[in-house]
Protein backbone atom coordinates (compact mmCIF):
# COMPACT_ATOMS: atom_id res chain seq x y z
CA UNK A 1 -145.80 187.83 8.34
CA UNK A 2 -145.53 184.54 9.94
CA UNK A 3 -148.24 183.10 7.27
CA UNK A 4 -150.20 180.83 10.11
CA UNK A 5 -153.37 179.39 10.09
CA UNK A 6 -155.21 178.94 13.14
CA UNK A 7 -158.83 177.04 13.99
CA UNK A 8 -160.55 178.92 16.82
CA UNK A 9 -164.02 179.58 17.70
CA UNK A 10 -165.69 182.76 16.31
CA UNK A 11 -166.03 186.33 17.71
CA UNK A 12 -167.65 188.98 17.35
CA UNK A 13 -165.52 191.06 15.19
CA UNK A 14 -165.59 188.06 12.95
CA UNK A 15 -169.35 188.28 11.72
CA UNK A 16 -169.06 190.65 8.82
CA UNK A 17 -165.79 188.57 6.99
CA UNK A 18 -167.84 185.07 7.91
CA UNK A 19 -170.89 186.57 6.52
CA UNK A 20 -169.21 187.92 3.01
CA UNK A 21 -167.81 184.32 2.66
CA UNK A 22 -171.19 183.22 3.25
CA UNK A 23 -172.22 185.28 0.58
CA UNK A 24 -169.46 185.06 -2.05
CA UNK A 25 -170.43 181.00 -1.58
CA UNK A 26 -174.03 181.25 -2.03
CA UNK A 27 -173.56 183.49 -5.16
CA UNK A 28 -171.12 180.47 -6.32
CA UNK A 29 -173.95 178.11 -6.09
CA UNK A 30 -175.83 180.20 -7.89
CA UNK A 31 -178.13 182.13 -5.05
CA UNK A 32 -178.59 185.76 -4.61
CA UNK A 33 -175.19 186.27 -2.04
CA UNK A 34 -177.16 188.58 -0.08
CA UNK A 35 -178.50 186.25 2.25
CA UNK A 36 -176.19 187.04 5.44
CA UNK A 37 -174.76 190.13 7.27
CA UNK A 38 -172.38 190.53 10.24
CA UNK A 39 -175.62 191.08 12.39
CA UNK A 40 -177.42 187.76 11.57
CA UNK A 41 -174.15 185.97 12.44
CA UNK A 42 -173.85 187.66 15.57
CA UNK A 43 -177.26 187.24 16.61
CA UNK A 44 -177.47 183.66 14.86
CA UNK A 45 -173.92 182.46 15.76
CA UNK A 46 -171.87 184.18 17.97
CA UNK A 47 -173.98 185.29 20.64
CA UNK A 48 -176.57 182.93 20.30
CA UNK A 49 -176.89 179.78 22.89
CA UNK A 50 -178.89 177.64 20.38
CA UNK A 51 -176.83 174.51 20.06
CA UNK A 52 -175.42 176.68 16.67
CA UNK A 53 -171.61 177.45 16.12
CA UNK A 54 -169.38 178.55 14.09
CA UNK A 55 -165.49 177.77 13.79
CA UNK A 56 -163.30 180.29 12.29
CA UNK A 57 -159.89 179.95 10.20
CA UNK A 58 -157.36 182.73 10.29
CA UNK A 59 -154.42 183.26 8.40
CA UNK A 60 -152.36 186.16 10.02
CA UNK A 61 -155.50 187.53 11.49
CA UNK A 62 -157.59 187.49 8.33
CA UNK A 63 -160.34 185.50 8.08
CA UNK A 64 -159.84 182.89 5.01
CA UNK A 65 -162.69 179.97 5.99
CA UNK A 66 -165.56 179.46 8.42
CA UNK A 67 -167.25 176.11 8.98
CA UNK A 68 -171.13 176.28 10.98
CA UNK A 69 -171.50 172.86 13.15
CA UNK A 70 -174.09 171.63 14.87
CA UNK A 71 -175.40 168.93 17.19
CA UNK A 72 -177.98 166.48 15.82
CA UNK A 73 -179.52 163.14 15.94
CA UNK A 74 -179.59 160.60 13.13
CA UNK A 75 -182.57 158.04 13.37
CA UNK A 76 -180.56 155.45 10.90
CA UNK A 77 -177.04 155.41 13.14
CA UNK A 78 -179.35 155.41 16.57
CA UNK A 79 -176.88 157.84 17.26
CA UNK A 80 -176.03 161.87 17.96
CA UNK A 81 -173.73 163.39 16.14
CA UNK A 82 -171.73 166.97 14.91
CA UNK A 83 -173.40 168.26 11.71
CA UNK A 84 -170.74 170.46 9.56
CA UNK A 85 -172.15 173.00 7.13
């Protein structure tokens, strides 16, 4: 193992590891952790042209972090900007 870790864009066979770590974050802030599956990604995410995205991290080909990002507007800049989630 090389032991790299690479940003990239998500894909498809990413949804189900993106939506446990969704999960195992919301049951650390004290939700239910049942909130996402691989299918709501997809549809949500991945294959959706909705101005939502979601950046992958990959270490060796596993998924180890995900970070949703989207385009907004804030009234008090005047200004557009990347939201990070």
């Amino acid at each position: 193992m090389q032991n790299h870790l690479r940003i990239r864009p998500a894909r498809s066979g990413d949804a189900q590891a993106i939506a446990d770590l969704a999960n195992d974050l919301g049951r650390q802030s004290g939700g239910s952790g049942a909130a996402m599956d691989g299918d709501r990604v997809t549809a949500d995410f991945i294959n959706a042209d909705n101005g939502l995205d979601v950046l992958v991290a990959d270490k060796d080909l596993e998924i180890v972090g995900y970070a949703l990002h989207h385009i907004g507007y804030e009234t008090a800049q005047g200004a557009r900007g990347r939201y990070l989630s």
